[in-house]
Protein backbone atom coordinates (compact mmCIF):
# COMPACT_ATOMS: atom_id res chain seq x y z
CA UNK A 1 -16.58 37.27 -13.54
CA UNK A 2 -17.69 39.99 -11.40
CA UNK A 3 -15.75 40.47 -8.32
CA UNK A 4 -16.79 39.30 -5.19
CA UNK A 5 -18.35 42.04 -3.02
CA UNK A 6 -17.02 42.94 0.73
CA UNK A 7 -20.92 42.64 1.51
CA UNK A 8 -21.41 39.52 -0.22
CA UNK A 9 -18.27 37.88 1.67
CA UNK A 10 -19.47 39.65 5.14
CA UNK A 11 -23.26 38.28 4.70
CA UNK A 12 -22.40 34.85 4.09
CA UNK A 13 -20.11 35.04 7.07
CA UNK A 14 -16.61 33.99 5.62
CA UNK A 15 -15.26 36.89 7.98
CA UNK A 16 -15.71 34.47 10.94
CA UNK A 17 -12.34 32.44 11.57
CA UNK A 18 -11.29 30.33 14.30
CA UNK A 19 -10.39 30.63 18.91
CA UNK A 20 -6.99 32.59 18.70
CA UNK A 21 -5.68 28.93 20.60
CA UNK A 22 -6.15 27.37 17.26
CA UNK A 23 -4.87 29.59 15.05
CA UNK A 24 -1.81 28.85 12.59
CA UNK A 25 0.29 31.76 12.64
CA UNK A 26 0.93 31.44 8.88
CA UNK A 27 -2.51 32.47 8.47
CA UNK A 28 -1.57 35.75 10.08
CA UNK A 29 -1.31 37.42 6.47
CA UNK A 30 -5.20 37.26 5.93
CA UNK A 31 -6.32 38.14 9.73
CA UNK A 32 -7.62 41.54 10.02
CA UNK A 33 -8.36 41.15 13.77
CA UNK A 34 -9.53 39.55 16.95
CA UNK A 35 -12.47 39.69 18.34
CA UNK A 36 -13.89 38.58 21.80
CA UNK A 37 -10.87 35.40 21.08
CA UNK A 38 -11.81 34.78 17.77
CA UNK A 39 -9.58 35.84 14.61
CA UNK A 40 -11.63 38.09 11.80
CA UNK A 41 -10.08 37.36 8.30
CA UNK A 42 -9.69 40.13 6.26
CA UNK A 43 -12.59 40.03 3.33
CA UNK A 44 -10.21 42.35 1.13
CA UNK A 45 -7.73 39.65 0.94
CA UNK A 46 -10.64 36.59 0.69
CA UNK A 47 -11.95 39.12 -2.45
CA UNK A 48 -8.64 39.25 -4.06
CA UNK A 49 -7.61 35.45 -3.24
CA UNK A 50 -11.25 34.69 -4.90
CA UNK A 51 -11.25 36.41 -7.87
CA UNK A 52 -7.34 34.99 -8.38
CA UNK A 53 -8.58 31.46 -8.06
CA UNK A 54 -11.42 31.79 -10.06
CA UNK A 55 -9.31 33.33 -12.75
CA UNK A 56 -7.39 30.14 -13.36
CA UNK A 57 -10.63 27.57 -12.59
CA UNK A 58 -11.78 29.25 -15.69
CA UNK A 59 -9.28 28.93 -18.05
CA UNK A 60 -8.35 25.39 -16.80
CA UNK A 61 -12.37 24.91 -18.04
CA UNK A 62 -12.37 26.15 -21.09
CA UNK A 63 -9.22 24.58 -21.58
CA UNK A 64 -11.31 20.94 -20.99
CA UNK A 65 -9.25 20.37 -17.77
CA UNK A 66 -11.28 18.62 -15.04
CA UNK A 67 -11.37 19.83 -10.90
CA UNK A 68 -12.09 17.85 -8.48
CA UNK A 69 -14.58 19.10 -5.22
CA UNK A 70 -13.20 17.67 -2.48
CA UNK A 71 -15.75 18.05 1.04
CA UNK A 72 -16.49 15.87 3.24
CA UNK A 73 -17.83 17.56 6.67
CA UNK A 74 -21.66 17.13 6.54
CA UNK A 75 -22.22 20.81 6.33
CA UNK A 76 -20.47 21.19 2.96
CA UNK A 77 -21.38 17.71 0.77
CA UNK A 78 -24.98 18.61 -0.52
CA UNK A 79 -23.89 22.16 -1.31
CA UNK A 80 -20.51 20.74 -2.94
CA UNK A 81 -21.76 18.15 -4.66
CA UNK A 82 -24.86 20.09 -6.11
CA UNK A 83 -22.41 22.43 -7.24
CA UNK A 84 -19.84 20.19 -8.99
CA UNK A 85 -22.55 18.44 -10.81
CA UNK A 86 -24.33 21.20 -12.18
CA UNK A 87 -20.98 21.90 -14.42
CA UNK A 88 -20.51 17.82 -14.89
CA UNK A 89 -16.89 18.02 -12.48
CA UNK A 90 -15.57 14.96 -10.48
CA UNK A 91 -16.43 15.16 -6.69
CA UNK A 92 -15.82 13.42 -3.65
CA UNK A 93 -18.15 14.21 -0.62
CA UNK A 94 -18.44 10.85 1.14
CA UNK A 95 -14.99 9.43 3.13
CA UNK A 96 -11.97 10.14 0.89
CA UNK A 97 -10.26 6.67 0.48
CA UNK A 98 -6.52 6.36 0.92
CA UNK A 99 -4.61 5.69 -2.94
CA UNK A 100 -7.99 7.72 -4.71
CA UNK A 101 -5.18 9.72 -6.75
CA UNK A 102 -2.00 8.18 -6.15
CA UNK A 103 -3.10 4.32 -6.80
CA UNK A 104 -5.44 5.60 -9.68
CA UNK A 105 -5.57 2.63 -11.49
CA UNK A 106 -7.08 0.42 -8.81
CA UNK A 107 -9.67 2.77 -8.40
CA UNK A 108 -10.88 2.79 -11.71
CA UNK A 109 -10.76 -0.55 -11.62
CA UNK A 110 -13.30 -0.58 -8.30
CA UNK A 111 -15.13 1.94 -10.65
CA UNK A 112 -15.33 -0.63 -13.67
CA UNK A 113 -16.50 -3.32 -11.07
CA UNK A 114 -19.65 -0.93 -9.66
CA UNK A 115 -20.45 -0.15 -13.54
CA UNK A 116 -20.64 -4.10 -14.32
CA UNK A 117 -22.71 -4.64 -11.17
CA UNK A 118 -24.77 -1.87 -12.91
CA UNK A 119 -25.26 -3.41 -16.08
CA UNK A 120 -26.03 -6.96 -14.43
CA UNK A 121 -28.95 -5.12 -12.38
CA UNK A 122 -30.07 -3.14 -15.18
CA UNK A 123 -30.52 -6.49 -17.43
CA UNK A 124 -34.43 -7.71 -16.30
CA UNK A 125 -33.84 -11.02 -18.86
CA UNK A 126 -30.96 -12.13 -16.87
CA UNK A 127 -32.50 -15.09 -15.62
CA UNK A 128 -28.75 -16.48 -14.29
CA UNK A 129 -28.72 -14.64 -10.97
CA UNK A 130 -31.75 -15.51 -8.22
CA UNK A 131 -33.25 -12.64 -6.28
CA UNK A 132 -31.27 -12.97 -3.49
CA UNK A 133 -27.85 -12.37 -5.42
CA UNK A 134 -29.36 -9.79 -6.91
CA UNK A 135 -30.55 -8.03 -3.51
CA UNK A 136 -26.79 -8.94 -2.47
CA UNK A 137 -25.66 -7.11 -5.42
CA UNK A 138 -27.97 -4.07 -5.11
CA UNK A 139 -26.60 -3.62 -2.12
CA UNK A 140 -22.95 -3.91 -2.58
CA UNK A 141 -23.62 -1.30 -5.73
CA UNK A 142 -25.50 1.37 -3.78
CA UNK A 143 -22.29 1.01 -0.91
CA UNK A 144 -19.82 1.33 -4.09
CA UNK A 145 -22.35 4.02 -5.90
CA UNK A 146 -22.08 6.15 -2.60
CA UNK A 147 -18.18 6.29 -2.32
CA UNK A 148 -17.49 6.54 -6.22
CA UNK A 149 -20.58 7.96 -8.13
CA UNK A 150 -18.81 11.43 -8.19
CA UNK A 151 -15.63 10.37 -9.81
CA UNK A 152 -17.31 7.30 -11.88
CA UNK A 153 -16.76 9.38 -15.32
CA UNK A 154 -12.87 10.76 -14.70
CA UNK A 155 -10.72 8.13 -16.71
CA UNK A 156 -7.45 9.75 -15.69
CA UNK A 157 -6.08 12.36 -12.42
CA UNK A 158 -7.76 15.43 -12.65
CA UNK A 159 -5.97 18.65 -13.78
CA UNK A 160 -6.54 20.10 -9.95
CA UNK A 161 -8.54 20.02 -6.67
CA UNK A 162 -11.20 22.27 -5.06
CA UNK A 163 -11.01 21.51 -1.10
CA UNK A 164 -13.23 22.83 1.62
CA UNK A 165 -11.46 22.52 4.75
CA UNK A 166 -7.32 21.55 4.25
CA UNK A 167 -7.17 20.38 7.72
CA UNK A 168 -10.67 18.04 7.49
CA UNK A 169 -9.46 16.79 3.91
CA UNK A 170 -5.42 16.73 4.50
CA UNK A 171 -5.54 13.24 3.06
CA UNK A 172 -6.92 14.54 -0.14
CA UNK A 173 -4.41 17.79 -0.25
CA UNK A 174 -1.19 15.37 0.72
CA UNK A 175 -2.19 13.02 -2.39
CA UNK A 176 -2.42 16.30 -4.68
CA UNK A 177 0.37 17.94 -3.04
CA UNK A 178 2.69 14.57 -3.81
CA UNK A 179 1.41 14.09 -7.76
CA UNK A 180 1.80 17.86 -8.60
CA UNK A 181 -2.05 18.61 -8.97
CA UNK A 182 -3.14 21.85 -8.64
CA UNK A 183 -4.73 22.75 -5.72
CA UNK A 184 -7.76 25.38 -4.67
CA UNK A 185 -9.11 25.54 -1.39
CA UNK A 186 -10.82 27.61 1.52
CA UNK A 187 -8.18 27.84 4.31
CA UNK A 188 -10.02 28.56 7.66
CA UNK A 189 -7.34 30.68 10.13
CA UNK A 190 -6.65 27.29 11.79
CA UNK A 191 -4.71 25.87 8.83
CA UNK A 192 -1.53 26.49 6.81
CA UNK A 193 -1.99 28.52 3.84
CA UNK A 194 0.91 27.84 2.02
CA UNK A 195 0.59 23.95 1.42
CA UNK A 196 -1.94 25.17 -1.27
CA UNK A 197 -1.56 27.11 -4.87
CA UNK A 198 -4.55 29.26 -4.47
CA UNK A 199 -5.27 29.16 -0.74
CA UNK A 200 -8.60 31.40 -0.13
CA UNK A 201 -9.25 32.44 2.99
CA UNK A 202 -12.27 32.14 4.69
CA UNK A 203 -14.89 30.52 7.18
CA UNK A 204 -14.58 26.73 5.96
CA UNK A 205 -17.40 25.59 8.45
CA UNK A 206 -20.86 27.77 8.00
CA UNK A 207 -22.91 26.58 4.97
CA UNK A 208 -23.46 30.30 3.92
CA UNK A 209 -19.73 30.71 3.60
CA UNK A 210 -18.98 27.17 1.61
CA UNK A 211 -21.87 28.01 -1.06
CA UNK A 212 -20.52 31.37 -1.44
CA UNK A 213 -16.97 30.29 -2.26
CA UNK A 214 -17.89 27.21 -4.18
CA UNK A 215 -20.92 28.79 -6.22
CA UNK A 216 -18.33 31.36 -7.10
CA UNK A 217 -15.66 29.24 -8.36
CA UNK A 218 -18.53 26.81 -9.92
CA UNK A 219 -19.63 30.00 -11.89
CA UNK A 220 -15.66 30.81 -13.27
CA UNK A 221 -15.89 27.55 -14.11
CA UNK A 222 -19.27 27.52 -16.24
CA UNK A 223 -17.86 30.83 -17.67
CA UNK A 224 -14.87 28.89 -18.82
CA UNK A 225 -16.96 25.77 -20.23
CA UNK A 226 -19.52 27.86 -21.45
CA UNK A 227 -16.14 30.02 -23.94
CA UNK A 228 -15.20 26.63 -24.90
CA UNK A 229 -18.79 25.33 -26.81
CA UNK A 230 -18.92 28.77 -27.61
CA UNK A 231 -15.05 28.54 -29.57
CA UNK A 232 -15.64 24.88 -30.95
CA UNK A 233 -19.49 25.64 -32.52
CA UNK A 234 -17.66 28.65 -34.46
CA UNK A 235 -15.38 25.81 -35.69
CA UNK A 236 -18.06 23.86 -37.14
């Protein structure tokens, strides 16, 4: 991976942190300065923070662990989810339902149930069902499809969790936090670093800034999947 510029970082605006009235003074580490109210974080420390995190995305990749992308806030779900999918990881960018880590097994059960509503619509010879069930059930599975579609394929908890925002997604990061997954995210200067592993600073609410940091850690992690076909077609 090549490191992540200072320009790169000031361009896409991850410089740009929150009013000094909201700030968490355990951010204070990774402020540079204030400016006109607002607090500046300090790219040199979002560069090193980066390249740390993407470090271990990588290796938990090639590896065959899976991360979760966690973001929710309509400014970060296309770009997240577009990103996730592109190296086939779990996400979650609709709302983040209470229990979908620590009561696992009910949600893959809720995932089994929008699979066999699947099937059922899939099946044109099923003659069993009139059209108005099926519109019924079309609609129930687009509802279910839009909530669990990005986490339809993980069979057990993942290995660790990308978040965009910690404060936005603090249900997400307290359900982590309690099962011992790893946890990645962008921590915006009104937040508390330290509830995360590999807490990268930066602007969590311009679009610029969340494709920068995501596209970077999606690359690690394409790196990382990309060593592992690489190791197991030598094998063969």
């Amino acid at each position: 991976m090549q490191k992540p510029t200072y320009k790169e970082l000031l361009d896409a605006g991850c410089h740009f942190g929150h009013m000094r009235r909201k700030w968490n003074p355990k951010m204070t580490p990774y402020i540079f300065t204030e400016h006109k109210g607002i607090h500046l974080i300090d790219l040199n420390r979002t560069s090193e923070c980066l390249e740390r995190a993407a470090t271990v995305v990588k290796s938990m990749a090639k590896s065959g662990k899976k991360i979760m992308f966690v973001a929710t806030k309509k400014q970060a779900r296309e770009i997240v989810q577009q990103a996730a999918q592109s190296v086939g990881m779990p996400f979650v960018t609709e709302r983040w339902l209470g229990g979908m880590m620590t009561n696992f097994m009910t949600l893959r059960k809720s995932v089994k149930k929008m699979q066999n509503i699947e099937r059922l619509l899939a099946d044109t010879t099923l003659t069993s069902i009139t059209k108005k069930e099926r519109l019924t059930l079309g609609r129930e599975h687009s509802k279910m499809h839009k909530q669990l579609g990005g986490i339809a394929d993980l069979n057990r908890l993942p290995s660790a969790v990308f978040i965009v925002d910690i404060h936005h997604e603090h249900l997400a990061l307290a359900e982590a936090r309690r099962l011992g997954v790893k946890t990645f995210a962008m921590v915006d200067t009104n937040s508390d670093p330290t509830l995360v592993d590999f807490p990268i600073p930066s602007n969590d609410d311009a679009s610029k800034s969340i494709a920068f940091i995501t596209n970077y850690m999606v690359a690690a992690i394409k790196e990382g999947l990309d060593e592992r076909k690489a190791k197991s077609d030598e094998k063969e």
